[in-house]
N, C-alpha and C. Protein backbone atom coordinates (compact mmCIF):
# COMPACT_ATOMS: atom_id res chain seq x y z
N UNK A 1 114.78 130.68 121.63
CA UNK A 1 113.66 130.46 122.53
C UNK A 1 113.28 128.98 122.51
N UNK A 2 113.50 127.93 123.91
CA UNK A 2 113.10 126.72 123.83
C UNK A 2 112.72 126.56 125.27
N UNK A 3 111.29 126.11 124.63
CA UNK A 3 110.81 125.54 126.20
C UNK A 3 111.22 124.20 126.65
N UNK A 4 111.79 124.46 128.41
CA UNK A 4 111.91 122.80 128.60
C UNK A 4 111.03 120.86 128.43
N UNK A 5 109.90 121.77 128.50
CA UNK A 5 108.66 120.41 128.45
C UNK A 5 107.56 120.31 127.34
N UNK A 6 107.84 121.78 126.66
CA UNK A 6 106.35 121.93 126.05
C UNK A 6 107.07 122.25 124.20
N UNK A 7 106.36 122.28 123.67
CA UNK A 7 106.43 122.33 122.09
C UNK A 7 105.85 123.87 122.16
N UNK A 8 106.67 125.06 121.12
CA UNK A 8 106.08 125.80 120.96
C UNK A 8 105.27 126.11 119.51
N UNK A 9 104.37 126.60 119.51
CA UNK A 9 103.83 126.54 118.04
C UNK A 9 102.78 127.43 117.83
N UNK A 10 102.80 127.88 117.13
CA UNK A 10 101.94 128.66 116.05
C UNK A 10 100.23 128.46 114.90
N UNK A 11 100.34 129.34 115.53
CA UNK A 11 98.60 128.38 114.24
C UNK A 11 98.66 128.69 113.33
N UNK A 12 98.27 127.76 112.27
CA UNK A 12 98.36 128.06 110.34
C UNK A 12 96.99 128.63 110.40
N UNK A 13 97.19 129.76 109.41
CA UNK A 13 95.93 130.36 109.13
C UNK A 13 95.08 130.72 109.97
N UNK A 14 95.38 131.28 111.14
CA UNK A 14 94.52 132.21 112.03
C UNK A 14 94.10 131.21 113.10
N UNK A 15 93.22 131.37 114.37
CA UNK A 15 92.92 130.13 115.60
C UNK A 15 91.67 129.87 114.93
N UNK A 16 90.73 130.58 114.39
CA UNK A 16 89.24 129.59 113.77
C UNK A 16 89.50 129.08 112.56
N UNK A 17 88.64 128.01 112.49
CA UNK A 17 88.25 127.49 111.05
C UNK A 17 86.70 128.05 110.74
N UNK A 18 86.26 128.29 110.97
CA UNK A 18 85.08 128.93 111.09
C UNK A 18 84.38 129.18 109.54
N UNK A 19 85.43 129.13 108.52
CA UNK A 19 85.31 129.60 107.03
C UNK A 19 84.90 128.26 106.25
N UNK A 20 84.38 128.94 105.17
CA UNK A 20 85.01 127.82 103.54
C UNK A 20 84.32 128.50 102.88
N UNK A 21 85.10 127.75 101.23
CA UNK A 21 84.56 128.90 100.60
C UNK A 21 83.65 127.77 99.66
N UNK A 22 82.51 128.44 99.06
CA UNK A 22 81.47 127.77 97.91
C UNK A 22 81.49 128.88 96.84
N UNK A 23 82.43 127.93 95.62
CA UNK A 23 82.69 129.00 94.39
C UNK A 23 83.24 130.04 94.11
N UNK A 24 83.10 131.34 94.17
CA UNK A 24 84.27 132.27 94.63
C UNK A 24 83.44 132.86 95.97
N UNK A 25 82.80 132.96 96.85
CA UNK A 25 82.40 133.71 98.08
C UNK A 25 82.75 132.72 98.95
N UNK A 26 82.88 133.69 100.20
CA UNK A 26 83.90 133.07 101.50
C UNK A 26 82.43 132.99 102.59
N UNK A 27 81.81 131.80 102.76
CA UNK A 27 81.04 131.52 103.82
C UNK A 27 81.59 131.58 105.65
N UNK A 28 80.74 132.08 106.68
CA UNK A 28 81.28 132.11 107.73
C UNK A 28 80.37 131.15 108.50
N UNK A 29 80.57 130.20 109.08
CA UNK A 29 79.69 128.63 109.10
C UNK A 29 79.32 128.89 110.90
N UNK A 30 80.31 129.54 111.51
CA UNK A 30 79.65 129.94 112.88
C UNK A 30 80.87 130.89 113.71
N UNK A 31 80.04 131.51 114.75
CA UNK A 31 80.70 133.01 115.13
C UNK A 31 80.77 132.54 116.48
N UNK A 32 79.82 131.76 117.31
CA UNK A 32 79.66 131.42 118.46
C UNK A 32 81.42 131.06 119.13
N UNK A 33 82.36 131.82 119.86
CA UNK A 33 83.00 131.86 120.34
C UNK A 33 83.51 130.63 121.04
N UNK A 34 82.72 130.21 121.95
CA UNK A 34 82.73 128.60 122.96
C UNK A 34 82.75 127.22 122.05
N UNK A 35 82.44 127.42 121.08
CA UNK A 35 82.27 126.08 119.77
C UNK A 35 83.82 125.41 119.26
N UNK A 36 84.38 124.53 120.02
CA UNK A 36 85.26 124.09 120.19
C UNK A 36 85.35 123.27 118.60
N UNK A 37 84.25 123.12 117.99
CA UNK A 37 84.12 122.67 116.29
C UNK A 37 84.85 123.23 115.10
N UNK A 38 85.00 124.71 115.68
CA UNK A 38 85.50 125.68 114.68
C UNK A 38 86.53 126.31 115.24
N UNK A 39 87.76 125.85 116.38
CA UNK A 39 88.44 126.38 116.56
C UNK A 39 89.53 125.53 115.22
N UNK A 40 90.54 126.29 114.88
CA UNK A 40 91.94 125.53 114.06
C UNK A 40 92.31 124.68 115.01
N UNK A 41 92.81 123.35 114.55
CA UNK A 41 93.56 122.82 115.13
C UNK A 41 94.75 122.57 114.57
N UNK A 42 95.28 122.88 113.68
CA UNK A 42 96.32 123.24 112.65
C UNK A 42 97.48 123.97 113.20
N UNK A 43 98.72 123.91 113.28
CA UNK A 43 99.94 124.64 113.91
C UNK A 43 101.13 124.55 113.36
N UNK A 44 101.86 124.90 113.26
CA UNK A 44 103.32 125.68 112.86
C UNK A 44 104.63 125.28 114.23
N UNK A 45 105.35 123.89 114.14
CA UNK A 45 106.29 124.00 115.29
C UNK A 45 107.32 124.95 115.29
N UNK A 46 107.43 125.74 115.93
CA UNK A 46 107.94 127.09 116.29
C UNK A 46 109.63 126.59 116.79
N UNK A 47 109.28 125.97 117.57
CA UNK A 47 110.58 124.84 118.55
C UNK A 47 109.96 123.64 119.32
N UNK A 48 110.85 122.86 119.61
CA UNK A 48 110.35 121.64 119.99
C UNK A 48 111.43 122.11 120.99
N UNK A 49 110.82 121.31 122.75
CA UNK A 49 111.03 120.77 123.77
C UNK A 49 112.15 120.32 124.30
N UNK A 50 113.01 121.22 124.71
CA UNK A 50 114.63 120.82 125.29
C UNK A 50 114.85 119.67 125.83
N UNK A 51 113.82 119.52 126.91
CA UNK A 51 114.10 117.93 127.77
C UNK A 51 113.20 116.52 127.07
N UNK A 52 112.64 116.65 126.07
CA UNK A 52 111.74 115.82 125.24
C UNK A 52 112.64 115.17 124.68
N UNK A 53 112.64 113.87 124.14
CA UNK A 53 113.24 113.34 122.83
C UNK A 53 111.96 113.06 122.36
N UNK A 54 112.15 113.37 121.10
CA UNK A 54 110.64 113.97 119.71
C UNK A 54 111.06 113.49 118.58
N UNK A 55 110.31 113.14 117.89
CA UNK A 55 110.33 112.75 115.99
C UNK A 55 109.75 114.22 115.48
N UNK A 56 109.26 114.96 115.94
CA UNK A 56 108.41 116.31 116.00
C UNK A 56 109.68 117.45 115.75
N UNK A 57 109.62 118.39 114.21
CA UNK A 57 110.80 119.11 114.09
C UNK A 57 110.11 120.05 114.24
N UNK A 58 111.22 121.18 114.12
CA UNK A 58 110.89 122.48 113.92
C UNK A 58 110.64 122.82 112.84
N UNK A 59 109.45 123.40 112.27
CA UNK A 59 108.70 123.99 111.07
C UNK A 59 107.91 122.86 110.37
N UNK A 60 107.55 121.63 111.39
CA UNK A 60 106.75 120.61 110.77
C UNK A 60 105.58 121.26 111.43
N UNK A 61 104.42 120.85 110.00
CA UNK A 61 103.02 121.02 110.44
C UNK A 61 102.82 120.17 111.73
N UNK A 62 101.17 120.28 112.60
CA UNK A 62 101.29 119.34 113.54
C UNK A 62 99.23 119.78 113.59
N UNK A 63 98.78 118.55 114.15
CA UNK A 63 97.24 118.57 114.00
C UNK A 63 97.45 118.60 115.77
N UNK A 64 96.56 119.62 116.37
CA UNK A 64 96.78 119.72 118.35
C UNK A 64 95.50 119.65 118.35
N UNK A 65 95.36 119.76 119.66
CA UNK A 65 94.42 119.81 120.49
C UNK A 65 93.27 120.54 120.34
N UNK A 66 92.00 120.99 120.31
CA UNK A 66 91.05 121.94 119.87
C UNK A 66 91.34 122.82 121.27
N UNK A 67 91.86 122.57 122.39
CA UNK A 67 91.32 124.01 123.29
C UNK A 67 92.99 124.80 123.40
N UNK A 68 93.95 123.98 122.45
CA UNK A 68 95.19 124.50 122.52
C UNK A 68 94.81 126.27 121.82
N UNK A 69 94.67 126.84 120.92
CA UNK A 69 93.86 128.03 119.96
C UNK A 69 92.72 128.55 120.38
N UNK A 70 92.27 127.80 121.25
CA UNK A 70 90.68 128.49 121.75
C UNK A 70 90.79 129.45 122.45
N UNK A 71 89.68 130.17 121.98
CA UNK A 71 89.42 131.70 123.36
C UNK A 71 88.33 131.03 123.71
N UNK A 72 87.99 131.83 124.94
CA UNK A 72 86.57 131.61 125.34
C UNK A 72 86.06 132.61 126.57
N UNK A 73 85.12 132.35 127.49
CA UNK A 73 84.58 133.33 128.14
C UNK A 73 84.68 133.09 129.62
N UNK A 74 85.09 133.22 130.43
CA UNK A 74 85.45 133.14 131.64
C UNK A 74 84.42 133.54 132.54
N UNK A 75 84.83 133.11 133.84
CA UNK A 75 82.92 133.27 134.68
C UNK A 75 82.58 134.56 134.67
N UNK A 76 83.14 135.82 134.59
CA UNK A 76 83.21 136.67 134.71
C UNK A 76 82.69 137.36 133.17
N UNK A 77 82.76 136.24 131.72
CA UNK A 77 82.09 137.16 130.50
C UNK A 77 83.22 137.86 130.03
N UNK A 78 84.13 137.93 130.82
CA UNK A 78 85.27 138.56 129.79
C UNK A 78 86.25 137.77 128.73
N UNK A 79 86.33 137.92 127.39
CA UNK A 79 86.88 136.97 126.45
C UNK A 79 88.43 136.61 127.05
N UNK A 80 88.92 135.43 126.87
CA UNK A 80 90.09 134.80 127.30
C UNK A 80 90.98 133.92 126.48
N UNK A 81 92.28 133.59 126.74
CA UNK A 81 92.88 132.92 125.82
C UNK A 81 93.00 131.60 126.79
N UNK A 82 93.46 130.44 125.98
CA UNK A 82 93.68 129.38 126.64
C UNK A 82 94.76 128.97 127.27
N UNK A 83 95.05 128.16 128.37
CA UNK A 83 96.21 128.50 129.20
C UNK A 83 97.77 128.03 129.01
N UNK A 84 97.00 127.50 127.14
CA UNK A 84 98.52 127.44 126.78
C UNK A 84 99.21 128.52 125.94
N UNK A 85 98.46 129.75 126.29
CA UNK A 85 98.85 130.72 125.69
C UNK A 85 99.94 131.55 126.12
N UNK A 86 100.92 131.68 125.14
CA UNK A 86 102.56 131.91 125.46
C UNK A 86 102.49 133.93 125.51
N UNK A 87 102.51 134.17 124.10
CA UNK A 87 102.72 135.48 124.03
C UNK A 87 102.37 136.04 122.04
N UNK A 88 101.69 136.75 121.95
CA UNK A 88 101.44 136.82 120.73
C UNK A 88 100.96 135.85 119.83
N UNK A 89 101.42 134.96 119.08
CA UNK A 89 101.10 134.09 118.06
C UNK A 89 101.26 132.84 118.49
N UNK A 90 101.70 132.81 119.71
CA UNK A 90 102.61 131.44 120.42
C UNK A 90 101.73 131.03 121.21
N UNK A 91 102.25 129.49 120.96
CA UNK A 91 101.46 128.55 121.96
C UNK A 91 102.30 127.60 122.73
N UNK A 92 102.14 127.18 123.92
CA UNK A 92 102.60 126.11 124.47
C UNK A 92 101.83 124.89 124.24
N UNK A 93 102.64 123.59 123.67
CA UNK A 93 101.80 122.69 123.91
C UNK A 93 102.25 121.44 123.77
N UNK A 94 101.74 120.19 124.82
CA UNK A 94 101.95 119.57 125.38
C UNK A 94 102.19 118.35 124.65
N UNK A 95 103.22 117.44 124.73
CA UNK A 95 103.39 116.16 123.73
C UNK A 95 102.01 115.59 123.47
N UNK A 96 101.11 115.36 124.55
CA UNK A 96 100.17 114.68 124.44
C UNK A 96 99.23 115.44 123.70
N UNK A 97 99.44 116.71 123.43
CA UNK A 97 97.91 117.13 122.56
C UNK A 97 98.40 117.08 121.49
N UNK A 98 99.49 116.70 120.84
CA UNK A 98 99.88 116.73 119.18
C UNK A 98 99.16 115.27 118.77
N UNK A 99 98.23 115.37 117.64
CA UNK A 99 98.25 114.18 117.29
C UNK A 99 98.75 113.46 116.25
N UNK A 100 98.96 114.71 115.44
CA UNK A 100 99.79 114.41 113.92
C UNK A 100 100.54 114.98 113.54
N UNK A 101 101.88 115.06 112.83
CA UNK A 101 102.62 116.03 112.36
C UNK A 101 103.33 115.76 110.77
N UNK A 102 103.26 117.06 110.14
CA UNK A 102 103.77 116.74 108.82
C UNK A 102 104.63 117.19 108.54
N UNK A 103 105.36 116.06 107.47
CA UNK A 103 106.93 116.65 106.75
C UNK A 103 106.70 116.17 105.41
N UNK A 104 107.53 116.84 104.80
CA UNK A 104 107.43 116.60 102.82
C UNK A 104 106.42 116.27 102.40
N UNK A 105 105.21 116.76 103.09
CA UNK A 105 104.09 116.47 102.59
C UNK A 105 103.43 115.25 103.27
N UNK A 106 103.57 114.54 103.96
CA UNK A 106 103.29 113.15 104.55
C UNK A 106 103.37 113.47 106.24
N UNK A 107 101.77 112.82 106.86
CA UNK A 107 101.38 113.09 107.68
C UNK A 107 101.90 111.68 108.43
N UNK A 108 102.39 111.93 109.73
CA UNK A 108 102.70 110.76 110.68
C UNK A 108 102.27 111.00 112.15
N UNK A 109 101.63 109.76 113.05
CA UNK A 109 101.42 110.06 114.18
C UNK A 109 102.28 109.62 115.09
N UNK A 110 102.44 110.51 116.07
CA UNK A 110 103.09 110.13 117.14
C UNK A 110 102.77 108.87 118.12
N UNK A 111 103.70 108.21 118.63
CA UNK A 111 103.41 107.42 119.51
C UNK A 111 101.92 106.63 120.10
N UNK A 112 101.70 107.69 120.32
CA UNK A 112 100.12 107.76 121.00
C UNK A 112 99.01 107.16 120.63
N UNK A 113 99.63 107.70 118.82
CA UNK A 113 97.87 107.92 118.53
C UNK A 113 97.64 107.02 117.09
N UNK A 114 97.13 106.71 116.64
CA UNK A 114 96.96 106.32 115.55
C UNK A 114 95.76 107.36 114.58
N UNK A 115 95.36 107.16 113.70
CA UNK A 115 94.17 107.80 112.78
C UNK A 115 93.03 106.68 111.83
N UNK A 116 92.02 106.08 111.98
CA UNK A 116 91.23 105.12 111.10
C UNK A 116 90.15 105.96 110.26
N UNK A 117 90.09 105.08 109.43
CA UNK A 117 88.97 105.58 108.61
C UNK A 117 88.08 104.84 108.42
N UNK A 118 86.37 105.70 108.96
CA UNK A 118 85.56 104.59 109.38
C UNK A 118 85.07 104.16 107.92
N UNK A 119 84.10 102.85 107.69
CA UNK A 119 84.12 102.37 106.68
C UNK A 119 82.50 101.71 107.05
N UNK A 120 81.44 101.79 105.54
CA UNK A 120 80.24 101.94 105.15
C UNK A 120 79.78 100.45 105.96
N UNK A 121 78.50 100.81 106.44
CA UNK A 121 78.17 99.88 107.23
C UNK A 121 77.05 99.01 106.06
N UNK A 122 77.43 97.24 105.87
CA UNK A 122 76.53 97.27 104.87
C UNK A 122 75.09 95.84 105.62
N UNK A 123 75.11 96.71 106.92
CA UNK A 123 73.60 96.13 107.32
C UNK A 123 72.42 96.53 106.92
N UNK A 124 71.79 96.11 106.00
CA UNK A 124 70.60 96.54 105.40
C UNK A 124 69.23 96.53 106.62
N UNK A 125 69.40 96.31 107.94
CA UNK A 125 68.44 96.26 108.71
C UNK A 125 68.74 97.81 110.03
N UNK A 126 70.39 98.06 109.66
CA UNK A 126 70.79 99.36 110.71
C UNK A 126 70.49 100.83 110.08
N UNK A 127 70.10 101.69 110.89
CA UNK A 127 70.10 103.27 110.28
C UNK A 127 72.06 104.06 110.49
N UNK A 128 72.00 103.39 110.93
CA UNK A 128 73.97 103.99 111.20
C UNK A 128 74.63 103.34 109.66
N UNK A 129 74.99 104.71 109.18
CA UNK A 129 75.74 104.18 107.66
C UNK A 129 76.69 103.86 107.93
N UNK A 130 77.74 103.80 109.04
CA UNK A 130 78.80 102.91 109.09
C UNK A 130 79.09 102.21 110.46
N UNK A 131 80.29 101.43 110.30
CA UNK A 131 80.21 100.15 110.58
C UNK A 131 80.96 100.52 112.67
N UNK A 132 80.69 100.12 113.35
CA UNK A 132 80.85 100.70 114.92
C UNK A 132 82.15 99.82 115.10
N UNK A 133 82.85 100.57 115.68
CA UNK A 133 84.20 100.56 116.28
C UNK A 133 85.13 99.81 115.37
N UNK A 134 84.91 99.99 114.14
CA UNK A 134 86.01 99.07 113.03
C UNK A 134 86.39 100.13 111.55
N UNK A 135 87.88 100.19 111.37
CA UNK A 135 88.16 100.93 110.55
C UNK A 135 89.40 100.62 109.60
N UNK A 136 89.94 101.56 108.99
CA UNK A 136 90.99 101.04 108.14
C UNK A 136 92.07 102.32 108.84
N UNK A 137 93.05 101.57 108.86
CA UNK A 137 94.26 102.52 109.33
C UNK A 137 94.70 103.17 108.56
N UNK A 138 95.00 104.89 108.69
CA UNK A 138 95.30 105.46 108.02
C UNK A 138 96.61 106.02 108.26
N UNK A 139 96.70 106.48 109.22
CA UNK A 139 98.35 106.59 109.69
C UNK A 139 97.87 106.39 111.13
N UNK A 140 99.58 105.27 111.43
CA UNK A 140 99.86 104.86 112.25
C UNK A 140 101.34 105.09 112.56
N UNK A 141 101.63 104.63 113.48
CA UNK A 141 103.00 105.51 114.58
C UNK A 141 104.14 103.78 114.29
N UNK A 142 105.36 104.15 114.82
CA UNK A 142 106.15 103.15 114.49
C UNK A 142 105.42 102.05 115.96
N UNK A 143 105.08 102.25 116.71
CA UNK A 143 104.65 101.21 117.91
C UNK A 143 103.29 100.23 117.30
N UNK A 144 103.01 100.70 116.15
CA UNK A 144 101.64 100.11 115.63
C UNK A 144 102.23 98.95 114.75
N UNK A 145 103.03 99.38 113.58
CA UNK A 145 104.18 99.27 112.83
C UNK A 145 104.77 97.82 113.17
N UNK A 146 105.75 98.10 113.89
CA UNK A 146 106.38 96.67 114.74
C UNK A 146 105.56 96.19 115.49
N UNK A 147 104.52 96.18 115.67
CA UNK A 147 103.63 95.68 116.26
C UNK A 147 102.65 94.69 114.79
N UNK A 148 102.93 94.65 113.73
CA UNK A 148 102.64 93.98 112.30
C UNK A 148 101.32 94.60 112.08
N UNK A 149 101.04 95.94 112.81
CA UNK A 149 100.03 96.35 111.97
C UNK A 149 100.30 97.57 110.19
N UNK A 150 99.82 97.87 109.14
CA UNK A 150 100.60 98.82 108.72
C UNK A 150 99.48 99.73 107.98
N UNK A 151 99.54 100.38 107.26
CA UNK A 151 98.71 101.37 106.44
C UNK A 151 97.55 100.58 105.97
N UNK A 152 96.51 101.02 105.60
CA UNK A 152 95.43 100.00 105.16
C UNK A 152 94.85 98.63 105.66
N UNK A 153 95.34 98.69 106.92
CA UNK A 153 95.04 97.37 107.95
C UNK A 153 93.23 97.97 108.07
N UNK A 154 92.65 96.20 108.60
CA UNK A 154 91.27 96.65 108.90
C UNK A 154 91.24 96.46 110.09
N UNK A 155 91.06 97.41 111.22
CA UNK A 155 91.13 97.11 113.01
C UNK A 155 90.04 97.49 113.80
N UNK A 156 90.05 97.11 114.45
CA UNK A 156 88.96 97.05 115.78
C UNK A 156 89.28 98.08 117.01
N UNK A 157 88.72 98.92 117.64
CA UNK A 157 89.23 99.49 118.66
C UNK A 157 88.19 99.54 119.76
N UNK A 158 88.53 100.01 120.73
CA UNK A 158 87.54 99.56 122.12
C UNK A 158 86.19 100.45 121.81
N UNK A 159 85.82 100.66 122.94
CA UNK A 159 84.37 101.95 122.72
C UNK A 159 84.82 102.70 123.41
N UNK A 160 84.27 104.47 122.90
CA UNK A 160 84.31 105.39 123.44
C UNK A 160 85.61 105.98 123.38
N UNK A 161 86.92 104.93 122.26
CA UNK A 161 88.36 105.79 121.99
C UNK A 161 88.43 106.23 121.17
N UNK A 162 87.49 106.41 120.38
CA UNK A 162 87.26 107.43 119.06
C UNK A 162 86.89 109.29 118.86
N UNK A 163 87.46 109.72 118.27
CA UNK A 163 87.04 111.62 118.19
C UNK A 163 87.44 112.22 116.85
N UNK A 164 86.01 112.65 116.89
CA UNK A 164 86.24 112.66 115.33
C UNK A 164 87.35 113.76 114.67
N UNK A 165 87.93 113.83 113.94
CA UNK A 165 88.78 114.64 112.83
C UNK A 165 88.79 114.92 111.47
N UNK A 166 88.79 116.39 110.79
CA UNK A 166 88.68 116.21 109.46
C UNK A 166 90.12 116.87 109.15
N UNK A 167 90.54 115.66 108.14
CA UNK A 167 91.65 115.68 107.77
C UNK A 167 92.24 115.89 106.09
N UNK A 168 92.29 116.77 105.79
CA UNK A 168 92.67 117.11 104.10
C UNK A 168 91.10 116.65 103.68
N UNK A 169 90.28 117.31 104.47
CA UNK A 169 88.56 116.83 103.59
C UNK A 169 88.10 114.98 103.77
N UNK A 170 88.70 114.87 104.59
CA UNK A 170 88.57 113.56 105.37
C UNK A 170 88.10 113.16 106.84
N UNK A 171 86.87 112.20 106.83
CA UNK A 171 86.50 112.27 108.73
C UNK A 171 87.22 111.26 109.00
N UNK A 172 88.36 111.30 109.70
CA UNK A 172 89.18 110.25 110.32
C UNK A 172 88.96 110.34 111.73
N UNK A 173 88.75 108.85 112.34
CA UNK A 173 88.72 109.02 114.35
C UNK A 173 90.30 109.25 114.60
N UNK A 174 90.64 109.69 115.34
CA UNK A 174 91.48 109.88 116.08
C UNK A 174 91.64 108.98 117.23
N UNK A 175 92.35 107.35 117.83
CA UNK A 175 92.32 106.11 118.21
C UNK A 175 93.58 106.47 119.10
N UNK A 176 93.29 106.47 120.45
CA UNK A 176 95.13 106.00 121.20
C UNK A 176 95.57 104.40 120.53
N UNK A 177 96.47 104.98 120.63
CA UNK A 177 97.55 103.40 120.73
C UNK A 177 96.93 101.99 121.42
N UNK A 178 96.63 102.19 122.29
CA UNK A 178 96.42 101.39 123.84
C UNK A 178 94.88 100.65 123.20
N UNK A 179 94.09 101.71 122.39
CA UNK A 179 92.86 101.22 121.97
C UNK A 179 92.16 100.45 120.66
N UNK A 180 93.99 100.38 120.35
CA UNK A 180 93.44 99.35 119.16
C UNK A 180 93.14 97.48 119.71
N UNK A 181 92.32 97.20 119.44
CA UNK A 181 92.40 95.89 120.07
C UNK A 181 92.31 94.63 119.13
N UNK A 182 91.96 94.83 117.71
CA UNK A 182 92.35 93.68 116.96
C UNK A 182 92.47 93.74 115.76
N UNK A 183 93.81 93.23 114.79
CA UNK A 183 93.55 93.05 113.54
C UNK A 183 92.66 92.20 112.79
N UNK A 184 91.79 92.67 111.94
CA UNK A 184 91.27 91.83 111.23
C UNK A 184 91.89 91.34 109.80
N UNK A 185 91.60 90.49 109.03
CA UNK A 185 91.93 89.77 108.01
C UNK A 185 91.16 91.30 106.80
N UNK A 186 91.82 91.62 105.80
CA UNK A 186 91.20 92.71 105.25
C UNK A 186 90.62 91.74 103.94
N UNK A 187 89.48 92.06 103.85
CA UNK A 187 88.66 91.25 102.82
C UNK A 187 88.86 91.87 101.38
N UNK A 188 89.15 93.24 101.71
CA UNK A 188 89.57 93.77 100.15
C UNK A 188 87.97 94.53 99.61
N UNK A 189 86.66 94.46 100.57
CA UNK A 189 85.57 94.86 99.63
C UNK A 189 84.91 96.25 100.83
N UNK A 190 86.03 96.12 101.76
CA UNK A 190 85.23 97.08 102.90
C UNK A 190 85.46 98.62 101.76
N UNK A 191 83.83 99.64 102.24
CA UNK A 191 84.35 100.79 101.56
C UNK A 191 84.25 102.03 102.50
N UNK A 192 85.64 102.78 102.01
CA UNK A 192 85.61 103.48 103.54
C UNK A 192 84.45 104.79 103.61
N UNK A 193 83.97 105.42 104.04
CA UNK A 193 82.86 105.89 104.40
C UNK A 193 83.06 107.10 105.01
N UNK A 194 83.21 108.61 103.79
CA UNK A 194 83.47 109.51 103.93
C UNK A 194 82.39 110.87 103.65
N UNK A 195 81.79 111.17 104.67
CA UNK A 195 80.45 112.21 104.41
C UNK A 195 80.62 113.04 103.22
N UNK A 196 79.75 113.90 102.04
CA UNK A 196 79.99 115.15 101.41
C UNK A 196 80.14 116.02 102.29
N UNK A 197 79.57 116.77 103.61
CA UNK A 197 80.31 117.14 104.35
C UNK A 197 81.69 117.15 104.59
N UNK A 198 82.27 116.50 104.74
CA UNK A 198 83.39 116.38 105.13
C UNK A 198 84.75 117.06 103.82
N UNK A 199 84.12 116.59 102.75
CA UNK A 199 84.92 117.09 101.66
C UNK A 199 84.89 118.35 101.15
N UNK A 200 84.01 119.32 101.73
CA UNK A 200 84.14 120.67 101.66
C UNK A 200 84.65 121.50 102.76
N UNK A 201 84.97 120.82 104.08
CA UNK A 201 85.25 121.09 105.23
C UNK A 201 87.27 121.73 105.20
């Protein structure tokens, strides 16, 4: 089974995240159906894309899209799947909604996208604890790469190309390619700026 354009894939651990656990009991954090917050975005490549050339294998993890797994409610109130929904456990989905994918343990982004990690804002006169549109690169794609940016770079990106992601208990933005716009000189004292939230997530 291979689709010509689309990636097929699977969700790890069910389509919500909706869970976590505190100590040994399993908390349920929200039920609300439409809450695009608590869908998984987590997947299983099933097969990759006949007419694609991909770095993206088969049985690599991959971080998609939030409405790729989503149900939701249609004008009509009747529950629905999303329209990349294949058949059973399967999903169709599109180069562009993958943003990350993993092998041997090590997460890499595609082309597209890069991942930063925002970092503590230390204006003693701002209420925003961290620092606006500047981060440390966390994984980046080979176009970032040859481009002399690399892991732990401190960069700049435009406004409004940021969305947030939690990643292994990590809030990383999620940055296109196109929107990084400058390296900075890394001073060595920036600290990156990760909610308690986030580390139970």
């Amino acid at each position: 089974m291979q689709s010509l354009f689309n990636f097929i894939v699977k969700p790890k651990n069910g389509r919500a995240s909706n869970k976590t656990k505190i100590g040994d009991k399993e908390l349920i954090l929200n039920t609300d159906l439409q809450d695009h917050r608590y869908v998984n975005r987590q997947g299983i490549v099933i097969d990759t894309p006949k007419n694609i050339n991909t770095a993206i294998k088969k049985n690599d993890e991959v971080i998609v899209h939030h409405n790729v797994f989503r149900r939701f409610y249609d004008v009509r109130g009747k529950e629905t799947n999303s329209k990349s929904y294949f058949k059973e456990d399967m999903f169709f989905v599109d180069d562009s909604q993958i943003f990350l994918y993993k092998r041997n343990n090590k997460w890499f982004a595609p082309e597209n996208y890069c991942f930063i990690k925002p970092i503590k804002s230390n204006n003693i006169f701002s209420l925003d604890k961290e620092k606006p549109l500047i981060g440390i690169v966390k994984y980046l794609n080979n176009y970032l790469l040859n481009s002399g940016i690399k892991e732990g770079d401190l960069v700049g990106f435009t406004p409004r190309s940021e969305y947030e992601f939690l990643i292994e208990g990590e809030r990383l933005y999620r940055v296109t390619t196109d929107s990084i716009a400058i390296k900075y000189g890394h001073k060595g004292n920036e600290e990156e700026y990760n909610p308690s939230w986030a580390k139970s997530g």
